[in-house]
Protein backbone atom coordinates (compact mmCIF):
# COMPACT_ATOMS: atom_id res chain seq x y z
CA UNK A 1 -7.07 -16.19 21.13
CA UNK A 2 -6.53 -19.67 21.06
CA UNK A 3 -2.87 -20.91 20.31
CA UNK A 4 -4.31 -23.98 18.48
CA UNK A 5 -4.37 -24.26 14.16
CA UNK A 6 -7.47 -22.74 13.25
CA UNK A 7 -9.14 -24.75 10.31
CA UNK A 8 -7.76 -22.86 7.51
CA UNK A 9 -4.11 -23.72 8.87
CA UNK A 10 -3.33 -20.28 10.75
CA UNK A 11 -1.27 -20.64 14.38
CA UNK A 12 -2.35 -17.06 14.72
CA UNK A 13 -2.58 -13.51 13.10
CA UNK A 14 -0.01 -11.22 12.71
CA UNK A 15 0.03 -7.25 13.25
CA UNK A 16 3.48 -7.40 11.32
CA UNK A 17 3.28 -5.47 7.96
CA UNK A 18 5.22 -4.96 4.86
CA UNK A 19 5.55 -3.75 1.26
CA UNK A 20 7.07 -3.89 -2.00
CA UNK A 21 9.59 -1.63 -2.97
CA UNK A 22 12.18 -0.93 -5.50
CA UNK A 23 14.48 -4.65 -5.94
CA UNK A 24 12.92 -5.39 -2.18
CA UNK A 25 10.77 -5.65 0.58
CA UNK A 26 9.99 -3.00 3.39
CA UNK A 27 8.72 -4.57 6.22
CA UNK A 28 7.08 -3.03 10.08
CA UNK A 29 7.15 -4.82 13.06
CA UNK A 30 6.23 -4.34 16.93
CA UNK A 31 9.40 -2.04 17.88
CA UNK A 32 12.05 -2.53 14.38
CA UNK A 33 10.85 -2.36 10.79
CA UNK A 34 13.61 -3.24 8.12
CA UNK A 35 14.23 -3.13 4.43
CA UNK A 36 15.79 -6.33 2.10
CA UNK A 37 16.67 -4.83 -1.28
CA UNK A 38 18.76 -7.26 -4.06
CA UNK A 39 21.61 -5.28 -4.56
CA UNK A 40 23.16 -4.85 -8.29
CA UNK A 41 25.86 -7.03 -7.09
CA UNK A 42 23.28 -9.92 -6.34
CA UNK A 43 23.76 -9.67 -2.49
CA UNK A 44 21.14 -8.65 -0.29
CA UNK A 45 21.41 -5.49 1.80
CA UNK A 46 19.14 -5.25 5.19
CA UNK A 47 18.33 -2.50 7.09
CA UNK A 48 16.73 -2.43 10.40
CA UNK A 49 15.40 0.50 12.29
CA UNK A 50 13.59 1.08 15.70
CA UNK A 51 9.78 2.19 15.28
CA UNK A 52 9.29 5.38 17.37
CA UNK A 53 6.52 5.60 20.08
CA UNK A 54 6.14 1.85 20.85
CA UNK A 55 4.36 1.46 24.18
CA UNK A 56 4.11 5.82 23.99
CA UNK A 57 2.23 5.92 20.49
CA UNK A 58 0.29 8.77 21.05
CA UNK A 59 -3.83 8.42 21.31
CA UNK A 60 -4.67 9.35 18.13
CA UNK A 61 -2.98 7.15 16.80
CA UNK A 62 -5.08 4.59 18.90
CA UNK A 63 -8.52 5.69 19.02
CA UNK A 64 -11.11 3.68 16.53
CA UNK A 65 -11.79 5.70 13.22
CA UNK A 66 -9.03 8.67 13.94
CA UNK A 67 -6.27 6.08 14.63
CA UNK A 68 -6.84 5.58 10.04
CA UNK A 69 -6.02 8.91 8.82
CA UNK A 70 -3.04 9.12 10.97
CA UNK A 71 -1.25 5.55 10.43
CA UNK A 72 -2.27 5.71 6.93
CA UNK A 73 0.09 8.83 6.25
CA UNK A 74 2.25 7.96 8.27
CA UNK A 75 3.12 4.67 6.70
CA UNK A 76 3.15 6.43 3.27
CA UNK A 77 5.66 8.55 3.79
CA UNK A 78 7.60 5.85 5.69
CA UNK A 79 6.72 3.96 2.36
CA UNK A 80 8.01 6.63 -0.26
CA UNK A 81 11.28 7.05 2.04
CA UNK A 82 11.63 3.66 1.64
CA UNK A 83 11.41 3.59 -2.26
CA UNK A 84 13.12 6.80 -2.81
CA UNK A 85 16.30 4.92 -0.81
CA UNK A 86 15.80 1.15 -2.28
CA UNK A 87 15.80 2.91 -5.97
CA UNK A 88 18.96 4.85 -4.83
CA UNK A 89 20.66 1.55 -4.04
CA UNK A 90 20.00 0.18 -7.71
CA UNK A 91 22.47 3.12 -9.05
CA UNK A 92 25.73 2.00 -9.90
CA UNK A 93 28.77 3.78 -8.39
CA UNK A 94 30.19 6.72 -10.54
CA UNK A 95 33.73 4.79 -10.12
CA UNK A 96 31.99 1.43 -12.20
CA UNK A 97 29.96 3.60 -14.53
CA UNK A 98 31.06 6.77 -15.66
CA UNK A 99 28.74 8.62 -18.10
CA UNK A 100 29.69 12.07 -19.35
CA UNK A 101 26.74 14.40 -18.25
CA UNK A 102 24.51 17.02 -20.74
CA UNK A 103 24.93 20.57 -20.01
CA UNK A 104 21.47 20.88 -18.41
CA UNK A 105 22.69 17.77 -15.91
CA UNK A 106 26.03 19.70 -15.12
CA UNK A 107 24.10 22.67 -14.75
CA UNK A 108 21.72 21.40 -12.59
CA UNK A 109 25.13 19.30 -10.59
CA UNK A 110 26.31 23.21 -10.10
CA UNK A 111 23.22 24.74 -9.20
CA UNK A 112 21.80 22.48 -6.43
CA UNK A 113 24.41 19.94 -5.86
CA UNK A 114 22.42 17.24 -3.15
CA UNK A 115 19.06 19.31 -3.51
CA UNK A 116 18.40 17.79 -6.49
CA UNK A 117 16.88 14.81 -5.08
CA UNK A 118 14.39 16.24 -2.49
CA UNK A 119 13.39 18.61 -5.44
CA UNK A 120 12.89 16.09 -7.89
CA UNK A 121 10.88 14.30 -4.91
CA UNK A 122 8.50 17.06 -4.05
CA UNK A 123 7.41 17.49 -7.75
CA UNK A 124 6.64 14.02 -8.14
CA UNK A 125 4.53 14.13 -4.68
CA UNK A 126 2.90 17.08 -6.31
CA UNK A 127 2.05 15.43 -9.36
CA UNK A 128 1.21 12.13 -8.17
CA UNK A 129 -1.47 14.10 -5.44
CA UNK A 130 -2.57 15.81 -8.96
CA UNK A 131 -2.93 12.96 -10.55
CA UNK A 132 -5.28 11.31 -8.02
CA UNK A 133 -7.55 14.30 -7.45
CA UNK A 134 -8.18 14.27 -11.30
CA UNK A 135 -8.42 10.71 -12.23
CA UNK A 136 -10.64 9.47 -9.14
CA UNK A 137 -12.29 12.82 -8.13
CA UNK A 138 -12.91 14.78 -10.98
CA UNK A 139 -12.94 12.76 -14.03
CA UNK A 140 -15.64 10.09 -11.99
CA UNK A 141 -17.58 13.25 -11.43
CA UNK A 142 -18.14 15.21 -14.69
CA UNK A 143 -18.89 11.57 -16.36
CA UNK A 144 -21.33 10.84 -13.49
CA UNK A 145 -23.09 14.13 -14.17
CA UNK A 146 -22.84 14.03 -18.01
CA UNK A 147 -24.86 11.43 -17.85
CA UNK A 148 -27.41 12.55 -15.48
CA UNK A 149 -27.85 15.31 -18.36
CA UNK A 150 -29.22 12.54 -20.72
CA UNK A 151 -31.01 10.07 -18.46
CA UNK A 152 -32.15 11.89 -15.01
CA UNK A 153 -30.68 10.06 -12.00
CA UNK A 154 -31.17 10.35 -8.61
CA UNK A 155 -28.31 11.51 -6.16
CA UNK A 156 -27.52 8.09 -4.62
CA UNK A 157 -27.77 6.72 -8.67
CA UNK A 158 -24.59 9.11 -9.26
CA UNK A 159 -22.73 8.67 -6.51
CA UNK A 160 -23.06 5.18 -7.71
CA UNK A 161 -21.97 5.43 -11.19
CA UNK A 162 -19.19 7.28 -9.74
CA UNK A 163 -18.21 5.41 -7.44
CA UNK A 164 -17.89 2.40 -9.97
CA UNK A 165 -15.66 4.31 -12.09
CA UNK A 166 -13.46 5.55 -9.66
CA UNK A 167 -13.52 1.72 -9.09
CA UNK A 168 -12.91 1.03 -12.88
CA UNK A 169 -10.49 3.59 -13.14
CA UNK A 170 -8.39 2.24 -10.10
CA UNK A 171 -8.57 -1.45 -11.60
CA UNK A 172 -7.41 -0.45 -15.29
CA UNK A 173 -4.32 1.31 -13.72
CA UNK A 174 -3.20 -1.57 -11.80
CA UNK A 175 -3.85 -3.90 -14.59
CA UNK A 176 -1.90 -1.27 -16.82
CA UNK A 177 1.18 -0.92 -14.63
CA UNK A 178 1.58 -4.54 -14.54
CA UNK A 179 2.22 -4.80 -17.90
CA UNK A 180 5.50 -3.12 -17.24
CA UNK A 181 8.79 -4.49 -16.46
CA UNK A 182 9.95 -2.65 -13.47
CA UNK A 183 6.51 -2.51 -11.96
CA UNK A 184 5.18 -6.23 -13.04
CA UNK A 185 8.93 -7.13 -10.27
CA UNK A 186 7.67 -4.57 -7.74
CA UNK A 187 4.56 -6.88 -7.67
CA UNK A 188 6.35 -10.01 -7.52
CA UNK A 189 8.54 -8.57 -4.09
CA UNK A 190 4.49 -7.62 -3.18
CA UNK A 191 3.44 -11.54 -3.47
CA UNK A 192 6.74 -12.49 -1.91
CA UNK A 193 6.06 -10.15 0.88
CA UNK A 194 2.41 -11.99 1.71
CA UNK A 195 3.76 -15.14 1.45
CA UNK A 196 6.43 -14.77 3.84
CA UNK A 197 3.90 -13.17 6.17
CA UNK A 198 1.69 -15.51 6.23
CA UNK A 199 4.36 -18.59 6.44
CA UNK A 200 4.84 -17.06 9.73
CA UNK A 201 1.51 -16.51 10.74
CA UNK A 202 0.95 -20.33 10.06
CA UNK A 203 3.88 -21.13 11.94
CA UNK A 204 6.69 -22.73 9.81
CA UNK A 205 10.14 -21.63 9.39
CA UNK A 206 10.67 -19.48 7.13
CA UNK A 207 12.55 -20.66 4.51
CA UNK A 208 12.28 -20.24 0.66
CA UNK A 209 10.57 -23.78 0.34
CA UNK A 210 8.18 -23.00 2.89
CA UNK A 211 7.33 -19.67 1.65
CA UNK A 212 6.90 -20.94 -2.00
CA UNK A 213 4.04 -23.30 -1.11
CA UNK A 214 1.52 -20.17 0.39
CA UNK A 215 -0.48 -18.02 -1.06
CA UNK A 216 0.66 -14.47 -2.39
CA UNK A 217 -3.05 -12.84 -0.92
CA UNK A 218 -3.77 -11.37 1.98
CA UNK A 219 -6.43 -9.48 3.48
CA UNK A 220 -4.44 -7.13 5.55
CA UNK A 221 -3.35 -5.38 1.98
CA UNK A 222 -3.15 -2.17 0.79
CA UNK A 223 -4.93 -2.84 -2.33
CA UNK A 224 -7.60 -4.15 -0.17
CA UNK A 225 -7.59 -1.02 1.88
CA UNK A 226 -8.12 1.18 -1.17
CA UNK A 227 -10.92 -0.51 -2.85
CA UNK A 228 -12.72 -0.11 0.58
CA UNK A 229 -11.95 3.33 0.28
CA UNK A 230 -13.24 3.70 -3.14
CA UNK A 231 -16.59 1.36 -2.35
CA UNK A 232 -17.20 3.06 1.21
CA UNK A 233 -17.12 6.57 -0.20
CA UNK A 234 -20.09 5.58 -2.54
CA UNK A 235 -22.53 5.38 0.55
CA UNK A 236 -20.86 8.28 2.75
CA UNK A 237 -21.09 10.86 0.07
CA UNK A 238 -24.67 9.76 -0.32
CA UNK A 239 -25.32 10.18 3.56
CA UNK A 240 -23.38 13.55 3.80
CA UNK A 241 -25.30 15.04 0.60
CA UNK A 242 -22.40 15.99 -1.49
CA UNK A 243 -22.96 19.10 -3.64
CA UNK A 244 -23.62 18.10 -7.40
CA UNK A 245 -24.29 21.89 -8.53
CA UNK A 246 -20.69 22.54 -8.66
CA UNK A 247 -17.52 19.89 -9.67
CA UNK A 248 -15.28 21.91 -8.00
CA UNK A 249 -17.22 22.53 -5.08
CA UNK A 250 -17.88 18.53 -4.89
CA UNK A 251 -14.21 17.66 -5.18
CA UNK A 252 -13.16 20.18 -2.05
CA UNK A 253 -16.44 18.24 -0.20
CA UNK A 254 -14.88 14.82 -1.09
CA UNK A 255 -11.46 15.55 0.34
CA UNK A 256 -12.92 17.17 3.55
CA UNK A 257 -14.82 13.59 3.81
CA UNK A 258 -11.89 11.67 2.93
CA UNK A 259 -10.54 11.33 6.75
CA UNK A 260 -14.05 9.77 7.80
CA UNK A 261 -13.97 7.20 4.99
CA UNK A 262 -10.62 6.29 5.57
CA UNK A 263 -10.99 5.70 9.18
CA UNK A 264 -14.13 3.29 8.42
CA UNK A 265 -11.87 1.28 6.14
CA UNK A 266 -9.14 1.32 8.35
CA UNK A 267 -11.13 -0.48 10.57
CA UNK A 268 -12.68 -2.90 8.52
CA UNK A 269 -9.16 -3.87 7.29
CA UNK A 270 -8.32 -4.39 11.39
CA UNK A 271 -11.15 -7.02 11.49
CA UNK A 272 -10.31 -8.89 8.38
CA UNK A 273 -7.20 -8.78 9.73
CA UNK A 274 -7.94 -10.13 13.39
CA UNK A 275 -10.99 -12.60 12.42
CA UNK A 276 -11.61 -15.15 9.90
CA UNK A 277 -14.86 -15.64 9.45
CA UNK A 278 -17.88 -14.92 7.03
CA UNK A 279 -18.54 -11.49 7.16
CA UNK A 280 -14.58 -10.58 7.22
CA UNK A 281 -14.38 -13.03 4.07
CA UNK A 282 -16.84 -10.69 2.48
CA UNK A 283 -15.14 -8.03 2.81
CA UNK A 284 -11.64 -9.15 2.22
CA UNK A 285 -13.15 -10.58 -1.29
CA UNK A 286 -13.33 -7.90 -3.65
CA UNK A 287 -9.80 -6.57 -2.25
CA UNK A 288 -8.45 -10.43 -2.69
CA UNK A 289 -9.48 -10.28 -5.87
CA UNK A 290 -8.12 -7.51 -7.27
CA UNK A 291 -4.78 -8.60 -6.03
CA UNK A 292 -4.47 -11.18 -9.10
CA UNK A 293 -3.05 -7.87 -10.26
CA UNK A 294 -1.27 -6.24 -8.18
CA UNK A 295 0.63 -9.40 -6.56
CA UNK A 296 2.87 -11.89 -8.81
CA UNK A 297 4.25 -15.15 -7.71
CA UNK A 298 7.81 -14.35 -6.44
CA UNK A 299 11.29 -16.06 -7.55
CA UNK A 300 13.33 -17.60 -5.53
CA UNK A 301 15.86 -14.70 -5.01
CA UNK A 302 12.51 -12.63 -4.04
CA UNK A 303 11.23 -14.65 -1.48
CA UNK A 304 14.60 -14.33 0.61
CA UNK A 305 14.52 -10.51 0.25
CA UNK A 306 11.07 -11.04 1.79
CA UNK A 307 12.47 -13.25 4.48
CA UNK A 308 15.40 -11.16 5.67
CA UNK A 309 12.88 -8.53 5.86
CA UNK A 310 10.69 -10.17 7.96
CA UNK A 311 13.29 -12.06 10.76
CA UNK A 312 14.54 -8.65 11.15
CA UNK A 313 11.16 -7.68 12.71
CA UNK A 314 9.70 -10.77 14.61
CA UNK A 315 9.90 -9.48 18.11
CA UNK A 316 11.24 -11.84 20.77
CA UNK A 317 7.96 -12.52 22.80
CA UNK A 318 6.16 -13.32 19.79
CA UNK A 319 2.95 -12.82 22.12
CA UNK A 320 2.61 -8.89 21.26
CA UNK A 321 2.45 -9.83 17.98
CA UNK A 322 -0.99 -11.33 17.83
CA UNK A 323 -4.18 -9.63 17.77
């Protein structure tokens, strides 16, 4: 790849990835990743670890399609460990704050002590997991079929109207969330996070003043990976046939099928990531789009969480860091 600017501006593109978490940013490099979270105090607390595997990242974790599943989970639970420890720096110290606990909270204090937080974790995991499977699995489904009881449609005509309300659904809850306080900042530190990103894949130094005049899109996004999830399942569930005689039956199809849509949008996120042209601006779109919502314009205070974030992980021969 040439080292000259490309018309749009861009010195080059980046592999280096982040996201938003609680009062920060989380981003993952080459060999260090690092989190920047705005402490109560008003300083800013960094954290930089080395990536395991580097040159040894194992093959599945390479090859085309597989290489999805695997770095997709892998990064969410890197993610959640991430939030669960960024919200845990927002707590005051018990020796500023002292609050005199309920009997259920000293109870709980006696009975499991440091458990409590990897309990309290799992549940959430567990619920959130429920959550999905009912909102874009089964809910998309029994409407999809409840109306195939009124007007007759044909299979791909369902998978259709189901895939545009898992679509729908997905949409409403982002637009939802961001009507909250907490959340509505979590997607500010997400638009200072693609700014700062792609500051540096233009080439500038990364300061506040710098960041503040790019855009807060990005096509290598996760809410870009997820609609492609959502729209590429439409057309594989058609292919594969999924079951329609039983919602139950359907859902336990869909996750089976999950891994192979996920590795087709894993890859299509590589390419809109690596190439700018017409049919990677296509695809990038509809994910661009949507993140209007889930990506606000950052403050000032942001944008250097963002930054300290991202110097922590530029690696010194910037050369393995382009496509």
């Amino acid at each position: 790849m040439s080292n000259g600017k490309k018309k749009n501006g861009e010195k080059f593109k980046s592999k280096i990835g982040g996201q938003a978490v609680i009062e920060g940013v989380m981003m993952r490099g080459i060999h260090k990743a690092s989190m920047a979270c705005r402490l109560p105090s008003g300083e800013i607390d960094l954290e930089i670890w080395d990536i395991k595997g580097g040159k040894d990242t194992p093959w599945y974790r390479k090859a085309p399609f597989i290489r999805g599943v695997f770095n997709f989970f892998i990064s969410m639970i890197d993610g959640y460990k991430c939030i669960t420890r960024s919200a845990e720096k927002q707590m005051v110290d018990e020796d500023d704050e002292q609050e005199e606990m309920t009997k259920f909270e000293k109870w709980l204090d006696e009975k499991l002590g440091d458990k409590i937080m990897p309990i309290v974790s799992g549940i959430s995991i567990v619920i959130g997991i429920a959550f999905a499977v009912l909102m874009f699995m089964m809910v998309p489904s029994w409407v999809s079929k409840g109306i195939d009881k009124i007007i007759p449609l044909n299979s791909f005509a369902k998978n259709v109207i189901e895939g545009l309300l898992k679509i729908a659904i997905f949409i409403g809850y982002t637009a939802f969330t961001a009507f909250l306080k907490d959340i509505r900042r979590t997607y500010e530190y997400h638009g200072a996070e693609h700014k700062s990103i792609t500051c540096y894949e233009h080439g500038e130094e990364l300061t506040v003043e710098n960041v503040k005049k790019h855009s807060r899109f990005h096509p290598r996004c996760g809410t870009s990976f997820v609609f492609l999830v959502l729209f590429i399942s439409i057309f594989v569930n058609t292919v594969l046939r999924l079951p329609w005689s039983s919602i139950l039956v359907r859902v336990i199809c869909k996750i089976l099928v999950l891994p192979l849509v996920m590795g087709i949008a894993y890859e299509l996120i590589r390419l809109a990531g690596k190439y700018d042209n017409v049919v990677t601006r296509i695809i990038s779109a509809p994910g661009l789009a949507i993140q209007r919502i889930t990506t606000r314009e950052p403050d000032e205070k942001e944008m250097e969480c963002a930054i300290s974030a991202l110097k922590a992980v530029i690696p010194e021969n910037k050369d393995e860091d382009q496509w």
